[in-house]
Protein backbone atom coordinates (compact mmCIF):
# COMPACT_ATOMS: atom_id res chain seq x y z
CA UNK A 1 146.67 -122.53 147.44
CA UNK A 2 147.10 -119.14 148.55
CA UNK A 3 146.99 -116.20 146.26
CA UNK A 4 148.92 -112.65 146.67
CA UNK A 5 146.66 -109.85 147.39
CA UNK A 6 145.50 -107.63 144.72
CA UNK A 7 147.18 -104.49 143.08
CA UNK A 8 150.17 -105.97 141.44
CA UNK A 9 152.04 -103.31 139.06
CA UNK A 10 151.74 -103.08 135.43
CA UNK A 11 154.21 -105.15 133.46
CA UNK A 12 155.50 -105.49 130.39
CA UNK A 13 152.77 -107.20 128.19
CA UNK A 14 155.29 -109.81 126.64
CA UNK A 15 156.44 -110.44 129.97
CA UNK A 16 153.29 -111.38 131.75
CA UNK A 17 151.29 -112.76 128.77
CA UNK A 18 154.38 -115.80 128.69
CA UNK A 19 154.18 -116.05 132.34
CA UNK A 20 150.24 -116.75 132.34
CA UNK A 21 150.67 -119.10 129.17
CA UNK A 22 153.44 -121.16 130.58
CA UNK A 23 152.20 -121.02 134.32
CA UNK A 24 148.37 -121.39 133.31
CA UNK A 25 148.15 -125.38 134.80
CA UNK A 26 151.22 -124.71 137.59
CA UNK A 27 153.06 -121.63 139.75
CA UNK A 28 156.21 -121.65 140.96
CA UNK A 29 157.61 -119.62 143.97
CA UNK A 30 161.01 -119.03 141.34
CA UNK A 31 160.53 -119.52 137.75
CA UNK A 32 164.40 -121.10 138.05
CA UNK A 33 162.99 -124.30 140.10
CA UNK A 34 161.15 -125.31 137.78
CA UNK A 35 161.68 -128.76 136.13
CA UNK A 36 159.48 -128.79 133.30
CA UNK A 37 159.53 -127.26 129.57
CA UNK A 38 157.37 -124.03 131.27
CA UNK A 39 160.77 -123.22 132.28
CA UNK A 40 161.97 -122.96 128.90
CA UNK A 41 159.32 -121.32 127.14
CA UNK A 42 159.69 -118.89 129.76
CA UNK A 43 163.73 -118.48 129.33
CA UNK A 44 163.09 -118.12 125.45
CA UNK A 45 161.65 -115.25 125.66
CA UNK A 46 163.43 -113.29 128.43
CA UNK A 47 166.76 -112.43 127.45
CA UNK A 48 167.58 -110.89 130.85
CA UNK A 49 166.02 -112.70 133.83
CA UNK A 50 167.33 -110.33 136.44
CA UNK A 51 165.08 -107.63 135.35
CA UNK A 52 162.30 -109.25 134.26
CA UNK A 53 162.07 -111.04 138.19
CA UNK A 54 162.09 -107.65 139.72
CA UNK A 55 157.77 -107.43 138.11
CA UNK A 56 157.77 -111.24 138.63
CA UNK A 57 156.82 -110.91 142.50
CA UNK A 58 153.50 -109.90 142.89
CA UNK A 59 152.35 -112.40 140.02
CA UNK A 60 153.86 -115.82 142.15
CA UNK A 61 151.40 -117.77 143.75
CA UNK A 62 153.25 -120.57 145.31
CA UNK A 63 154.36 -124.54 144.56
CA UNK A 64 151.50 -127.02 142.90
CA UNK A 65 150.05 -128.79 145.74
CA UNK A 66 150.65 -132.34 145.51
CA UNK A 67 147.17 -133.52 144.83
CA UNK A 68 146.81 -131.09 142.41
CA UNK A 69 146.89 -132.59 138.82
CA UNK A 70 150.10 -131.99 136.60
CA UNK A 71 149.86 -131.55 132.64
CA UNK A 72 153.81 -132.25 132.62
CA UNK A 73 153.31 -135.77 133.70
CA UNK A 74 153.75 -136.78 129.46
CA UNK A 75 156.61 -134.77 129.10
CA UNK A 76 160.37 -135.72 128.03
CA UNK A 77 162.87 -135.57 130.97
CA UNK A 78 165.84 -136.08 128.61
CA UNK A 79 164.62 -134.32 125.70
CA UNK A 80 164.54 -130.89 127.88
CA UNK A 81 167.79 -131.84 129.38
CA UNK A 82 169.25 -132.09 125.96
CA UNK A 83 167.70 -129.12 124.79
CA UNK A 84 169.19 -127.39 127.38
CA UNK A 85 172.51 -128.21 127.02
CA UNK A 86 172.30 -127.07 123.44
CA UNK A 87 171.22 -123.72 124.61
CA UNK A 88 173.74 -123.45 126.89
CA UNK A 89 176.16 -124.33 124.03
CA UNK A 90 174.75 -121.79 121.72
CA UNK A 91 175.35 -119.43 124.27
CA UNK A 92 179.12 -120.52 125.20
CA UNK A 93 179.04 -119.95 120.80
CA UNK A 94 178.35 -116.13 121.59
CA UNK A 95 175.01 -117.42 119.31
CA UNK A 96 172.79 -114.90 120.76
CA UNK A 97 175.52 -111.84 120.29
CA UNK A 98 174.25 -109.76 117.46
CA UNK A 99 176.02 -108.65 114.51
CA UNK A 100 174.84 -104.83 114.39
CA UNK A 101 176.51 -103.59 111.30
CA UNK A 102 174.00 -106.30 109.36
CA UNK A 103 170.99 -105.12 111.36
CA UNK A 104 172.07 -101.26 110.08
CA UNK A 105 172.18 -102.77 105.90
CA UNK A 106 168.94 -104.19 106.38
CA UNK A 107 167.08 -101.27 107.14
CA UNK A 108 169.43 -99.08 105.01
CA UNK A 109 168.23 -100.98 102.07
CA UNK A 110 164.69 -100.50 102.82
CA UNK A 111 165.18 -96.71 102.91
CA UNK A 112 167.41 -97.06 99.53
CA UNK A 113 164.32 -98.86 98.22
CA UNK A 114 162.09 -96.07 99.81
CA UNK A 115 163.88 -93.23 97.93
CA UNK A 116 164.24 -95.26 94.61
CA UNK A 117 160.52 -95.17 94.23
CA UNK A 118 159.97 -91.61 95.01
CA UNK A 119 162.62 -90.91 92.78
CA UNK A 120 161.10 -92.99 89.97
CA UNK A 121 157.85 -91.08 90.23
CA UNK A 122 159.12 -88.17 90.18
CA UNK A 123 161.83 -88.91 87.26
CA UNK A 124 159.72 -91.02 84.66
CA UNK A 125 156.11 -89.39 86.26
CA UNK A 126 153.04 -90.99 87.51
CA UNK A 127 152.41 -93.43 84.23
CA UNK A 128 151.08 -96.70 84.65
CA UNK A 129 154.55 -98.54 84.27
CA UNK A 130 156.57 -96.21 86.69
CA UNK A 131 153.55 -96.53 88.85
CA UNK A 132 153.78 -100.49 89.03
CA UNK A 133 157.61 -100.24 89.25
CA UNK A 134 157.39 -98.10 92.18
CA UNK A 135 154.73 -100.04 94.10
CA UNK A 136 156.76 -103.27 93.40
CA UNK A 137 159.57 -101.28 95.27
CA UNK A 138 157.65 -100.26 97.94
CA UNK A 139 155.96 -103.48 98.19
CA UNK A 140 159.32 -104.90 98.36
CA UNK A 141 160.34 -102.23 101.00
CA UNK A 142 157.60 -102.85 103.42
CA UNK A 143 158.00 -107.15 103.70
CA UNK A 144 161.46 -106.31 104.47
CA UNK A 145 160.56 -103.67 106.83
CA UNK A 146 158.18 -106.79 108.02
CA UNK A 147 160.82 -109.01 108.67
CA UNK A 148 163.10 -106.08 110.30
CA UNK A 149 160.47 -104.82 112.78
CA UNK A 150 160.10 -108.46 113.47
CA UNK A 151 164.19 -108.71 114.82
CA UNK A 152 163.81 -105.94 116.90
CA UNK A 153 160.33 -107.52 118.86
CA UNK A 154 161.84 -110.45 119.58
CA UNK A 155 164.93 -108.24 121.46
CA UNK A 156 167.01 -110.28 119.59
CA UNK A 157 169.82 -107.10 118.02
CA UNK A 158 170.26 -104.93 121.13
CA UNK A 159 171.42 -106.13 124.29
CA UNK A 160 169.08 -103.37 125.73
CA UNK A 161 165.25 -104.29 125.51
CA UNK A 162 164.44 -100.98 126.02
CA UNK A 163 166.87 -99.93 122.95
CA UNK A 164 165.19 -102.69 120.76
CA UNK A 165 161.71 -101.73 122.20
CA UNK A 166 162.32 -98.17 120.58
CA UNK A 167 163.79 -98.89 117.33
CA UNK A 168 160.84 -101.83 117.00
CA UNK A 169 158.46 -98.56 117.30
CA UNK A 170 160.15 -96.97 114.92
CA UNK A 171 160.25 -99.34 112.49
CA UNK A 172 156.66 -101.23 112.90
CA UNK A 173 155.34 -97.52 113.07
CA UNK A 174 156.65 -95.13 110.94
CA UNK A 175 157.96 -97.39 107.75
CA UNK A 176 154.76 -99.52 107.86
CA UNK A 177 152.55 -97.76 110.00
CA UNK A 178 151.40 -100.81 111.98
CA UNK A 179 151.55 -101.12 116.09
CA UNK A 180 154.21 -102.47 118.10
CA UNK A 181 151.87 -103.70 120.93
CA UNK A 182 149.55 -105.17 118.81
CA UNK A 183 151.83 -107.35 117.44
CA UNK A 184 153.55 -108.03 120.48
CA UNK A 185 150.50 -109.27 122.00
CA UNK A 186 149.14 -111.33 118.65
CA UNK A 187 152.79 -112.79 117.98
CA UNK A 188 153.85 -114.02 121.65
CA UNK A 189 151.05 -116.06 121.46
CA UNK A 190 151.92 -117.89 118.34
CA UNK A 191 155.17 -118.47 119.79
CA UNK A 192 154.11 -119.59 122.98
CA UNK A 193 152.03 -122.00 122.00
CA UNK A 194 152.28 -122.19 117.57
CA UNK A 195 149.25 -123.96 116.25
CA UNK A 196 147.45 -124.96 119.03
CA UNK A 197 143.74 -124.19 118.53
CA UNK A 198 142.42 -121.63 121.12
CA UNK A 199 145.81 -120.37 122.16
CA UNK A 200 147.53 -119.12 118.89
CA UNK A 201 145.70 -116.46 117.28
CA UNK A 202 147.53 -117.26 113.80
CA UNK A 203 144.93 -120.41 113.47
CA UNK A 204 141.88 -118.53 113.93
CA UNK A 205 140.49 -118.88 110.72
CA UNK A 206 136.93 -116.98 111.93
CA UNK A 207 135.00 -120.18 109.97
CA UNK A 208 136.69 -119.18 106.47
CA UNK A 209 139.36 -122.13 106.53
CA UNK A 210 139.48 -125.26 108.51
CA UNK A 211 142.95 -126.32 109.25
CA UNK A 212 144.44 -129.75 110.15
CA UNK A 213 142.99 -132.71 110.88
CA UNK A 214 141.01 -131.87 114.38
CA UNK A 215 139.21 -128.87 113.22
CA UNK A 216 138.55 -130.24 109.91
CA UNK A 217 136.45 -133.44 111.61
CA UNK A 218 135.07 -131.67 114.50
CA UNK A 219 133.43 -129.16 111.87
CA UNK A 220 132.18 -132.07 109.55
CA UNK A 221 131.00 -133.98 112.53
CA UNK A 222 128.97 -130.96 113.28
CA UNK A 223 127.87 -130.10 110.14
CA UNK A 224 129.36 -126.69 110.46
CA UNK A 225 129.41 -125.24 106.87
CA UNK A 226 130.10 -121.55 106.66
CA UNK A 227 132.06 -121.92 103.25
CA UNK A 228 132.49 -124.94 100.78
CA UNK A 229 135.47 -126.23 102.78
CA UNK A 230 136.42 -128.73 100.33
CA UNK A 231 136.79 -125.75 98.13
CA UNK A 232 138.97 -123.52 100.42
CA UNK A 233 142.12 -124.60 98.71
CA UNK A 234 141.05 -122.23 95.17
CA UNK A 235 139.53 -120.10 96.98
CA UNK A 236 142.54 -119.39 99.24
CA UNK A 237 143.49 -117.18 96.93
CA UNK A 238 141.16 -115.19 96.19
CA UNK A 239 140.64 -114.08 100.23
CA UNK A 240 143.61 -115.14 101.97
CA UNK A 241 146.98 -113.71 100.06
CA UNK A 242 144.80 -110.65 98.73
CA UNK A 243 142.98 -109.31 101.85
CA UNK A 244 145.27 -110.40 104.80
CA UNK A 245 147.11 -107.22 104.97
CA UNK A 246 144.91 -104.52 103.78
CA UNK A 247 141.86 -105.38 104.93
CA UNK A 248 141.65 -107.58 108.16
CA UNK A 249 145.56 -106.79 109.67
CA UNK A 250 144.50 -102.87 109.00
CA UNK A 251 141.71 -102.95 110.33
CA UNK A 252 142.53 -104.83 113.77
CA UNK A 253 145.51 -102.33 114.29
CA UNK A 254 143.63 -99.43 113.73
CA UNK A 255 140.64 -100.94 116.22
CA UNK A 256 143.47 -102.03 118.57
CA UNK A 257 145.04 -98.63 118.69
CA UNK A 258 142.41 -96.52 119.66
CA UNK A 259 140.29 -98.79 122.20
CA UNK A 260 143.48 -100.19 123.98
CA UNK A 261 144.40 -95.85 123.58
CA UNK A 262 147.73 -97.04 122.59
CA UNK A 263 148.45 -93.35 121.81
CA UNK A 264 152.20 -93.65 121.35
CA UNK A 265 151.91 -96.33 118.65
CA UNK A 266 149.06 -94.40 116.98
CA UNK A 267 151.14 -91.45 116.54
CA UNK A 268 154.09 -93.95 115.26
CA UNK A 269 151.51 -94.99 112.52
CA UNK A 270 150.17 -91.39 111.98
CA UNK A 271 153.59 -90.57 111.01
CA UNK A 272 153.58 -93.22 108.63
CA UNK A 273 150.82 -92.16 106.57
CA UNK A 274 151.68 -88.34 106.79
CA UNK A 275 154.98 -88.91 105.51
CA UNK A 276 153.64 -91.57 102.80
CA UNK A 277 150.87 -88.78 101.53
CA UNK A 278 152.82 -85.97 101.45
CA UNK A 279 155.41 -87.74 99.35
CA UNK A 280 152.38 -89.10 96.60
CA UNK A 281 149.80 -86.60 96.72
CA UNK A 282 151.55 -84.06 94.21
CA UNK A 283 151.65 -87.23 91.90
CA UNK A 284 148.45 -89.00 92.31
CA UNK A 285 146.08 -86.73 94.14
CA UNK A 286 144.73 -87.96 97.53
CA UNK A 287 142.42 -90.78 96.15
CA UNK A 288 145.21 -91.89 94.13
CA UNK A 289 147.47 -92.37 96.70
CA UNK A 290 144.66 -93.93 98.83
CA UNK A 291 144.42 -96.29 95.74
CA UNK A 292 148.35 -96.89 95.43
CA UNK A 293 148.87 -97.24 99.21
CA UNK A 294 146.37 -99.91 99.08
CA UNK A 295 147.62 -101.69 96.09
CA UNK A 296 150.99 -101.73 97.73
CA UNK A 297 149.56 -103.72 100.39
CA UNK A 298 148.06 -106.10 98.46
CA UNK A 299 151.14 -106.72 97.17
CA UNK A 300 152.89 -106.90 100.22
CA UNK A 301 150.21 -109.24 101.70
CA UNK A 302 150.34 -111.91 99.08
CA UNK A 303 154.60 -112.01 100.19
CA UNK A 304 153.63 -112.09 104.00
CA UNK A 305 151.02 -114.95 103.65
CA UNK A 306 153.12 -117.30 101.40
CA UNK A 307 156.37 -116.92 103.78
CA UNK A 308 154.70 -117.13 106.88
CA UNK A 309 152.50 -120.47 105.74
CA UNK A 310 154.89 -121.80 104.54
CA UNK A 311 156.33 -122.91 107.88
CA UNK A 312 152.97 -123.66 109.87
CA UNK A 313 150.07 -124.15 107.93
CA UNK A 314 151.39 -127.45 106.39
CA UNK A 315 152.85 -129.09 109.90
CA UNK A 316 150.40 -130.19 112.87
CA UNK A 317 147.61 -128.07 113.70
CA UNK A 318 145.95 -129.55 117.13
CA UNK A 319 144.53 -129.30 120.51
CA UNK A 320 147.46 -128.72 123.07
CA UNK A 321 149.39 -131.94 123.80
CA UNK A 322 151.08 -130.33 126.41
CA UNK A 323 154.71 -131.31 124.85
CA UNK A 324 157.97 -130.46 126.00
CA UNK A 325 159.07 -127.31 124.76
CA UNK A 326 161.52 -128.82 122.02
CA UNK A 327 159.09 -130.99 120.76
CA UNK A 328 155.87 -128.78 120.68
CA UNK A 329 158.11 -126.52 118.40
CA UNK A 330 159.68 -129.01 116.52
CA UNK A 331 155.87 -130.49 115.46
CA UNK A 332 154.82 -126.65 114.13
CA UNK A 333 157.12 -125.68 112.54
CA UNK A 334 159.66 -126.87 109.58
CA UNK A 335 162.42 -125.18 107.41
CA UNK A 336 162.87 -124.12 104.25
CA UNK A 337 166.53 -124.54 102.37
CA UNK A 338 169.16 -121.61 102.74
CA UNK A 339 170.26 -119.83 99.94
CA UNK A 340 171.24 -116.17 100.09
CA UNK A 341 167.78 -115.42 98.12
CA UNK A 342 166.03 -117.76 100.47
CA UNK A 343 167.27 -115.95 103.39
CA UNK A 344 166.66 -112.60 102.09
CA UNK A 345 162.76 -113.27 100.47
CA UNK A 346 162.33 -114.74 104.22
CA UNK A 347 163.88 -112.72 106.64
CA UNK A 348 165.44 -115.62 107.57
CA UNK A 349 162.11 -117.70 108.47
CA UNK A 350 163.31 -120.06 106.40
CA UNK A 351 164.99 -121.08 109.09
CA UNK A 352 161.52 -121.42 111.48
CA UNK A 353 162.25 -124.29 113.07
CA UNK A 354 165.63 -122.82 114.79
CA UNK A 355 163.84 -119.03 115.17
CA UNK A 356 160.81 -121.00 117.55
CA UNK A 357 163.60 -122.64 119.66
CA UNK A 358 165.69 -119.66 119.95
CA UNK A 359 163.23 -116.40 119.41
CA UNK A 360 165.67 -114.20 120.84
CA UNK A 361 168.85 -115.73 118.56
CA UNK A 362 169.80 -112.83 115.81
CA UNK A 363 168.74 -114.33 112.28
CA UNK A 364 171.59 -113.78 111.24
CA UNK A 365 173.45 -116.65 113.83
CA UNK A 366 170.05 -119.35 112.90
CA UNK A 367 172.15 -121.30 110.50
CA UNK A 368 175.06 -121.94 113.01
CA UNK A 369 172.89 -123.96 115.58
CA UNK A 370 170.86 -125.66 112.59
CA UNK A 371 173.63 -128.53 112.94
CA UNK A 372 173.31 -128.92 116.07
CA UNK A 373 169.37 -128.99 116.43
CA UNK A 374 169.49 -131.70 113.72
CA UNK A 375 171.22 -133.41 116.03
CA UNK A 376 169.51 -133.28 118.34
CA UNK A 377 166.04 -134.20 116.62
CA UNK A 378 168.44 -137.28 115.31
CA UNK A 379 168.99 -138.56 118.87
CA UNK A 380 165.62 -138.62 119.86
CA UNK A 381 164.21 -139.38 116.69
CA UNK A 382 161.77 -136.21 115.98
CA UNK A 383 161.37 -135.13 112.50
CA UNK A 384 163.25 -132.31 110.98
CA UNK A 385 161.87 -131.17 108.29
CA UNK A 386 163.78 -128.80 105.59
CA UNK A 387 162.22 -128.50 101.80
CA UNK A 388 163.34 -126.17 99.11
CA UNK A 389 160.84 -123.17 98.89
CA UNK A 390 159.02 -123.53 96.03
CA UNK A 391 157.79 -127.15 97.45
CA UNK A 392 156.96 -125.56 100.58
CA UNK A 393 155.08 -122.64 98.75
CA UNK A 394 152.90 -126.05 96.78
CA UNK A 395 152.36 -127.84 100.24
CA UNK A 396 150.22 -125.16 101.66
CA UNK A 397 148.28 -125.77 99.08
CA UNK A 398 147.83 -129.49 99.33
CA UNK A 399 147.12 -129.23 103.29
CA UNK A 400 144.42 -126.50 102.90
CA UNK A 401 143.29 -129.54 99.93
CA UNK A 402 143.47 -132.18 102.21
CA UNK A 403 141.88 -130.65 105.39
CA UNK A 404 138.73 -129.42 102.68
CA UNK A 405 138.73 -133.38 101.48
CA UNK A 406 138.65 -134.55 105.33
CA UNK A 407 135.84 -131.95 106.31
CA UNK A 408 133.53 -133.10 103.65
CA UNK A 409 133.91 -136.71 104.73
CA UNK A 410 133.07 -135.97 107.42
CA UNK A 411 130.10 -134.13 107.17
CA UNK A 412 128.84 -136.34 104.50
CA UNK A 413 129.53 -139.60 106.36
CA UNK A 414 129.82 -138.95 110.63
């Protein structure tokens, strides 16, 4: 195989991190001939195909040679043929047309929230009860902001990427003071390939939980014991909820920031904290509001950790079967039931299952192709699964449990 020459121009790091993920066994001279699921991992994330082909040139290599070997050899003909038809209809549904009056109330009721809590400082004064009220607000204020910046990444409000690139800055940076690139690069992963050891970075536990059924044998097999695994279902809450946010996330964006010298999201989260102590100082002093700002993401964390497990931590955990893209989603991922409290506490990741199919599909539109994905899993007889939240809140419990109980059999008995 013949490879272009060298000095290809920068692209967009979403862009060519999906390219190398879905082209990493294969390479196609147009992403468009391709047969296989790469195809539609690589049309879920690109909105707008036209522009994103104009960087695409210098990164094609050419067709797979025939004796070369193919991973898509296990792969469903019909079920991608299906799945794409169901796109197609959720398109013809105007299911990926965004509602932008209900983008605008989400993040005016995080800044509602934002001035309730300065105004109950300064009101009622910097007690110990206004002082929990407020960081319950704020708390409250920055998971939605979560979920917000998390619209806007995925290009899935303006038709624009570059107008949802900008407002995803804005948000990510200066109402939580966190980096759009760094999540970029950590979250396009997980959707490109969700729960598959070595590839998604939300299953690198760094030794302090083993998850599934794979990791939990191969580490008893090998008598790997950094922590009392069998054990890591109490003690998930003393370091996973707690810590996730204010200790490892903070610390990774702040390392990411200045040794990548991503100097435009640095001075999106510099703006963050200015604004944050010039508003608390007067009432807490600047310890105190190094104290409060970090109690406010503990509380935050413990929210982001329970919604986002929810949906993953408790479904398949593996090596890379190489599935079709329906399927590979469809076997990380499950739902939780709607309610308008549901969708709200969630940011609408209750509906997961439909957000991994669909990543650029407004959350506001996920319910509408529910039916039809149900369907769809129906005809071809793939689990769906949808339980009510506080069952799926109990169940990442019992798999961090069960994983522990297979680890220690394992390295007890193999």
């Amino acid at each position: 195989m013949t490879r272009e020459p060298p000095g290809c121009r920068r692209v967009n790091s979403l862009m060519l991190y999906t390219f190398r993920s879905i082209t990493s066994h294969r390479s196609f001279s147009r992403p468009e001939r391709c047969a296989t699921s790469s195809q539609d991992a690589f049309h879920a994330f690109h909105p707008d195909l036209d522009f994103v082909r104009k960087f695409l040139k210098p990164l094609l290599i050419g067709e797979l040679a025939p004796e070369e070997p193919s991973l898509d050899h296990g792969k469903s003909a019909q079920i991608t043929e299906d799945f794409r038809n169901l796109k197609k209809t959720a398109e013809d549904m105007n299911l990926f047309k965004s509602n932008h009056l209900f983008f605008f109330l989400l993040l005016a009721h995080i800044i509602v929230m934002e001035s309730i809590a300065w105004f109950t400082v300064f009101y009622f004064g910097n007690g110990w009860i206004p002082t929990l009220i407020t960081a319950f607000i704020l708390a409250t204020s920055q998971a939605q902001a979560g979920w917000l910046q998390h619209d806007y990444g995925h290009l899935s409000v303006y038709k624009k990427s570059k107008w949802n690139h900008i407002v995803h800055k804005f948000v990510i940076g200066h109402l939580k003071g966190a980096s759009a690139k760094w999540w970029n690069h950590r979250h396009f992963q997980h959707h490109a390939k969700p729960n598959i050891f070595n590839k998604d970075p939300d299953v690198k536990m760094l030794h302090v939980f083993v998850l599934g059924e794979w990791q939990a044998l191969e580490y008893g097999k090998k008598k790997l014991k950094y922590l009392p695994y069998n054990h890591q279902h109490k003690y998930f809450f003393l370091i996973g909820p707690p810590l996730l946010i204010p200790l490892y996330f903070q610390y990774q964006i702040i390392m990411t920031m200045i040794v990548h010298r991503h100097w435009v999201d640095l001075a999106w989260a510099i703006s963050y904290y200015v604004r944050f102590f010039c508003t608390y100082v007067p009432f807490y002093g600047i310890l105190g509001s190094l104290l409060f700002l970090n109690f406010i993401r503990f509380l935050e964390s413990h929210w982001f950790v329970w919604v986002t497990q929810m949906n993953h931590i408790v479904m398949e955990i593996d090596l890379d079967h190489y599935r079709d893209w329906f399927s590979s989603q469809l076997a990380a991922t499950c739902n939780v039931e709607q309610s308008f409290f549901n969708d709200w506490f969630s940011g609408h990741l209750n509906f997961q299952i439909e957000h991994h199919l669909f990543p650029t599909m407004p959350r506001h539109n996920l319910h509408k192709i529910a039916p039809l994905v149900k369907s769809l899993c129906a005809k071809h007889g793939i689990q769906y699964q949808e339980k009510p939240l506080l069952r799926a809140l109990l169940d990442i419990i019992s798999s961090l449990k069960k994983s522990g109980e297979l680890w220690l059999d394992a390295y007890l008995h193999k």
